[in-house]
Protein backbone atom coordinates (compact mmCIF):
# COMPACT_ATOMS: atom_id res chain seq x y z
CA UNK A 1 49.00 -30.58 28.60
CA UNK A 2 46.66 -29.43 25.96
CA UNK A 3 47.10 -27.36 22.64
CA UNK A 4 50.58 -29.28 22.17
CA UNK A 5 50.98 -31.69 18.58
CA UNK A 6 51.71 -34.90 19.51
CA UNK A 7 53.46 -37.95 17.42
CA UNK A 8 50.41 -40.29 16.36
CA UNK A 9 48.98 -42.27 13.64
CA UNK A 10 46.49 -39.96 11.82
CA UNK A 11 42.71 -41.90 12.47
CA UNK A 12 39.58 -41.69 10.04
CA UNK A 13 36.55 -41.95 12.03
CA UNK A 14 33.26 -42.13 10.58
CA UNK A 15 29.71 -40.95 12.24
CA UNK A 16 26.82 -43.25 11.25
CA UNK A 17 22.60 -43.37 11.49
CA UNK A 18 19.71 -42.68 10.63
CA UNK A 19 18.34 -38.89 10.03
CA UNK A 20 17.54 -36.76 12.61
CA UNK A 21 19.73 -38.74 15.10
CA UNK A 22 22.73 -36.06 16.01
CA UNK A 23 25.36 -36.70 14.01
CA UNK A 24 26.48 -33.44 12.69
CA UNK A 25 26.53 -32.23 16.01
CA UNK A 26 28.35 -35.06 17.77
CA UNK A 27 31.19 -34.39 14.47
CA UNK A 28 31.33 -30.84 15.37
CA UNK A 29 31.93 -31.20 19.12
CA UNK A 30 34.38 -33.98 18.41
CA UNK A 31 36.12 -32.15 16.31
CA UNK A 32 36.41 -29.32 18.76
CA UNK A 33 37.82 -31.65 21.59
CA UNK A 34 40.22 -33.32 19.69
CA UNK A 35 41.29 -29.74 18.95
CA UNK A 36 41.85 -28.85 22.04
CA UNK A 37 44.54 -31.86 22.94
CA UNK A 38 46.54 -30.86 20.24
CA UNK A 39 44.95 -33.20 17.73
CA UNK A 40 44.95 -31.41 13.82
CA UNK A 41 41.79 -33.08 12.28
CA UNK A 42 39.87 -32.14 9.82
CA UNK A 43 35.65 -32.07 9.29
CA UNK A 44 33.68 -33.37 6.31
CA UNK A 45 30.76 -34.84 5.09
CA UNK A 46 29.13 -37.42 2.59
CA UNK A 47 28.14 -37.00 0.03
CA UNK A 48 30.52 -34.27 -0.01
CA UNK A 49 33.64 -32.89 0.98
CA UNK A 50 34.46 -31.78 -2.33
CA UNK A 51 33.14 -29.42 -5.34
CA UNK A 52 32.39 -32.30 -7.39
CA UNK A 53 30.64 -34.44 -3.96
CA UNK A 54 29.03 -31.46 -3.20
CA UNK A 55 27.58 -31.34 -6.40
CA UNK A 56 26.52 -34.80 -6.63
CA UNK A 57 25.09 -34.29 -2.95
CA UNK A 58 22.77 -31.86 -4.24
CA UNK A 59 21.57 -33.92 -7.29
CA UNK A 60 20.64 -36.38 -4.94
CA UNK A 61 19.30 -34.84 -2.42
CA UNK A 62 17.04 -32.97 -4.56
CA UNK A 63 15.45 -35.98 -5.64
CA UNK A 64 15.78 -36.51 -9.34
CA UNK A 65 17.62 -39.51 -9.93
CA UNK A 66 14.95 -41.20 -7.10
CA UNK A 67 13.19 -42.54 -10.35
CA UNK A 68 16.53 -44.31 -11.63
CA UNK A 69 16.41 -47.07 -8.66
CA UNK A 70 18.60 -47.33 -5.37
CA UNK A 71 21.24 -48.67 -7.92
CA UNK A 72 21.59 -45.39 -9.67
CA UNK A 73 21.86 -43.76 -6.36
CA UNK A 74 24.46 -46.06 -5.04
CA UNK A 75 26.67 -45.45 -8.32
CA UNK A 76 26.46 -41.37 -7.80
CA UNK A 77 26.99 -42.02 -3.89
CA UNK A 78 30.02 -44.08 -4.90
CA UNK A 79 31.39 -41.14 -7.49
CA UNK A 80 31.17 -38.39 -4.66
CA UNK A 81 32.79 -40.68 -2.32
CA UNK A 82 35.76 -41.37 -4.89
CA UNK A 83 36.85 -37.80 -5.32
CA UNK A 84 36.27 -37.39 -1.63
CA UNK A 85 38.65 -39.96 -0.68
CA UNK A 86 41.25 -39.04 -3.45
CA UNK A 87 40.64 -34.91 -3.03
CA UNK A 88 40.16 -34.88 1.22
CA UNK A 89 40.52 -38.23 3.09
CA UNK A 90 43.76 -39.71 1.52
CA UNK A 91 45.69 -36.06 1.46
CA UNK A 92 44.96 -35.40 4.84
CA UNK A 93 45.22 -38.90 6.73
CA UNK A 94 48.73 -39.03 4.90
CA UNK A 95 49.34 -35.50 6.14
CA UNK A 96 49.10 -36.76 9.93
CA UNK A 97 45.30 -35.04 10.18
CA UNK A 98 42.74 -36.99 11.49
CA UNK A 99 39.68 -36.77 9.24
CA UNK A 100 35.81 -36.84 10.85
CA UNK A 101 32.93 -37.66 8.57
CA UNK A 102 29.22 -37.06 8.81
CA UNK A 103 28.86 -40.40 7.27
CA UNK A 104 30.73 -42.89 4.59
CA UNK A 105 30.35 -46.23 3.03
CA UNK A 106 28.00 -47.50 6.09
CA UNK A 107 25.57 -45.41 4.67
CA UNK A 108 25.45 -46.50 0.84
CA UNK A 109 25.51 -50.34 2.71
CA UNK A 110 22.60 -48.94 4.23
CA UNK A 111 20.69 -47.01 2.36
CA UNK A 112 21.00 -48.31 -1.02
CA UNK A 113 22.32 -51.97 0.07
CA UNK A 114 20.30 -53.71 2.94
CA UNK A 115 17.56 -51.10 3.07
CA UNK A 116 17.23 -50.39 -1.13
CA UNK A 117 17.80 -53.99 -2.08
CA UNK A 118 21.18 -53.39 -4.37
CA UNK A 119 22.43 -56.96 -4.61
CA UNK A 120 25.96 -57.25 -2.46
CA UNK A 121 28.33 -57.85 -5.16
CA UNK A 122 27.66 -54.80 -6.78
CA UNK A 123 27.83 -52.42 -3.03
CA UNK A 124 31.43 -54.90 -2.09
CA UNK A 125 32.73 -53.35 -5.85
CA UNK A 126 31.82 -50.02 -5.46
CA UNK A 127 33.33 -50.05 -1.88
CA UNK A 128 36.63 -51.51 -3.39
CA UNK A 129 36.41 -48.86 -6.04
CA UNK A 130 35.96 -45.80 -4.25
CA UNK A 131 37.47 -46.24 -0.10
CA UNK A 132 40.92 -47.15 -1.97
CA UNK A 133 41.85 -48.81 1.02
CA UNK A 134 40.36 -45.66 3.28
CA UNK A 135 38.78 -48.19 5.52
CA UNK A 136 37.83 -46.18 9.08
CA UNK A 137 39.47 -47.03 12.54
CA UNK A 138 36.46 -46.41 13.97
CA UNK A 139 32.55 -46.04 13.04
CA UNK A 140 30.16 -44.37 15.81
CA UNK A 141 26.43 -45.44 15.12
CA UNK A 142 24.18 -43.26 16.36
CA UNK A 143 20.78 -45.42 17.26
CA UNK A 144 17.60 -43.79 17.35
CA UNK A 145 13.78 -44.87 17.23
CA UNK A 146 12.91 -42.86 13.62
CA UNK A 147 9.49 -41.48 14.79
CA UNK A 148 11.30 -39.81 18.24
CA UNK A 149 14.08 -38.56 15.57
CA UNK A 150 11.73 -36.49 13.50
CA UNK A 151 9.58 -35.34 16.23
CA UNK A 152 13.39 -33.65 18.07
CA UNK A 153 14.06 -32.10 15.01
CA UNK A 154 11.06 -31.06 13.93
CA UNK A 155 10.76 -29.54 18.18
CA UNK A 156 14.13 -27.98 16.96
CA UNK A 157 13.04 -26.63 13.69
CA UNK A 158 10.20 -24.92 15.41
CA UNK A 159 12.38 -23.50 18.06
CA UNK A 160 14.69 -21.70 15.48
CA UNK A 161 11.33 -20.46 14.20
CA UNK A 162 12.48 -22.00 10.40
CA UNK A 163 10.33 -24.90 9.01
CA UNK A 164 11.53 -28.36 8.41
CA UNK A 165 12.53 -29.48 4.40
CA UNK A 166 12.90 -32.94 4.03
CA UNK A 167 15.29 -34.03 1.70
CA UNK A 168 15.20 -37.39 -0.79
CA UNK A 169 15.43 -39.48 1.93
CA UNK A 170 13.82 -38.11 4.87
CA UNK A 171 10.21 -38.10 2.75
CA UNK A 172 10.54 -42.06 2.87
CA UNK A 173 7.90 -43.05 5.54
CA UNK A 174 8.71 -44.40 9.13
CA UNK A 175 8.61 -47.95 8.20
CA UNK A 176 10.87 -47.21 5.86
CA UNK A 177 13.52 -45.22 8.11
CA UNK A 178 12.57 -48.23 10.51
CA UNK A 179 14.20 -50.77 8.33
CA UNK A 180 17.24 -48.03 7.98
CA UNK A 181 17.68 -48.69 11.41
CA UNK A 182 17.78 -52.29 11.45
CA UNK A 183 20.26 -52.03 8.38
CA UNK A 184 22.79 -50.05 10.73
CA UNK A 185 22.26 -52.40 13.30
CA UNK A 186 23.27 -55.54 11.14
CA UNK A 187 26.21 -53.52 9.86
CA UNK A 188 26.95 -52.85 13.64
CA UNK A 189 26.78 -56.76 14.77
CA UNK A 190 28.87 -57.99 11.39
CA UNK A 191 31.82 -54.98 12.33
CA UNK A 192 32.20 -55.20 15.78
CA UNK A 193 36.08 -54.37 15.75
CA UNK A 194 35.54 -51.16 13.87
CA UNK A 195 31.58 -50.05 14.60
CA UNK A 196 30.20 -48.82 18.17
CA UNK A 197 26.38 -48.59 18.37
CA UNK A 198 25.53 -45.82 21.05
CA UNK A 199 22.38 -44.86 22.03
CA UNK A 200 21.24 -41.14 20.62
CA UNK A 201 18.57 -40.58 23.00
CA UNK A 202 20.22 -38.68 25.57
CA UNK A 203 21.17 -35.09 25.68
CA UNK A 204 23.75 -33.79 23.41
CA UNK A 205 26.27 -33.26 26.63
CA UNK A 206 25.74 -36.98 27.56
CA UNK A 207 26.28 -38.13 24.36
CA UNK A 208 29.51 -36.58 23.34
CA UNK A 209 30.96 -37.87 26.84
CA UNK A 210 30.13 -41.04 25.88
CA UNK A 211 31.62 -40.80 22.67
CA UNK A 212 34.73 -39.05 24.30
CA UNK A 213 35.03 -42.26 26.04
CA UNK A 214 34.94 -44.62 22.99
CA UNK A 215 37.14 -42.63 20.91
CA UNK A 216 40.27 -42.19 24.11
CA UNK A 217 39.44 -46.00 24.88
CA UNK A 218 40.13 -47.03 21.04
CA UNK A 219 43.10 -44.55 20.61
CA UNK A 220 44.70 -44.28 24.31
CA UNK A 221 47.51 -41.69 22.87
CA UNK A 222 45.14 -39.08 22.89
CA UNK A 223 44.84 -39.43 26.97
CA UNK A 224 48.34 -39.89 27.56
CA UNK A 225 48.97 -36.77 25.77
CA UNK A 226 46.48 -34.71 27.63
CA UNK A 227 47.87 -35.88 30.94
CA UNK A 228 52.03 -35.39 29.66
């Protein structure tokens, strides 16, 4: 039976990757079949969520705090993500939601950590800081050569007859977003009880299936309230 509330735990599951590789979409379609068992969740983003993440989103994004260092960046990431967590996340987990994020502390790990060179210590304190405990049930890494990323969304960008604009991060060059995706992969092999690495070279169809499957294998209450 579907479109009925059902007693669970609320989950926090996170969406992970490099750019161009789906994730927005795979968040929006999860979203809407969770909806449709009865599930209340709720959508967000990082950096984001928030007025004051969305803020600090576009001062990032823009660019100008690129000259400050990957340390810089990792502080602001770390601000939007505490007022996310404390505004969004928390509120709604403890509200019995369950809360889907275009991306979360994987990312700053990523980005700023393995891939930027921010030493460990100071990525593990700004973690402690700003999750609060918000650790996700599950991460979904979406895994992606770089150059085949760009070239489906720049194929998409031309299809919707709008041009492409890169952001702070997506002007990096492919060896760059090459070593992105090696730093999601070693976050992937060190978290194996939380992260799933899935292949985002399929069609968007294929991919959400497969990522239906994950998400009813880690949290079987879902399926046993569809089939009630």
């Amino acid at each position: 039976m579907t479109g009925q509330e059902f007693d669970r735990t609320a989950r926090f599951i996170t969406f992970e990757g490099g750019e161009g590789v789906g994730k927005s979409t795979q968040v929006k379609l999860l979203v809407e079949r969770l909806n449709g068992e009865g599930v209340g969740t709720v959508r967000t983003r990082e950096p984001g969520g928030t007025p004051r993440a969305e803020a600090i989103r576009s001062f990032i994004l823009s660019g100008q705090p690129e000259g400050w260092g990957a340390g810089a960046e990792a502080v602001l990431f770390a601000a939007a993500r505490l007022d996310h967590v404390h505004e969004l996340v928390a509120p709604n987990l403890a509200a019995g939601k369950w809360v889907l994020s275009d991306r979360f502390h994987d990312s700053t790990r990523a980005y700023q950590g393995l891939n930027g060179g921010v030493d460990t210590k100071l990525i593990d304190a700004l973690e402690i800081l700003a999750l609060d405990g918000h650790m996700p049930d599950l991460t979904i890494v979406l895994d992606m050569d770089p150059e085949k990323a760009f070239e489906r969304v720049d194929q998409r960008a031309l299809e919707d007859g709008v041009p492409r604009s890169a952001d702070r991060f997506e002007r990096e060059d492919l060896d760059w977003h090459r070593r992105l995706r090696d730093a999601f992969h070693d976050i992937v092999d060190n978290n194996k009880e939380r992260c799933v690495m899935l292949s985002a070279d399929k069609s968007e169809g294929e991919l959400a299936e497969e990522i239906w499957s994950v998400v009813v294998s880690r949290f079987p209450e879902i399926e046993r309230a569809a089939t009630a």
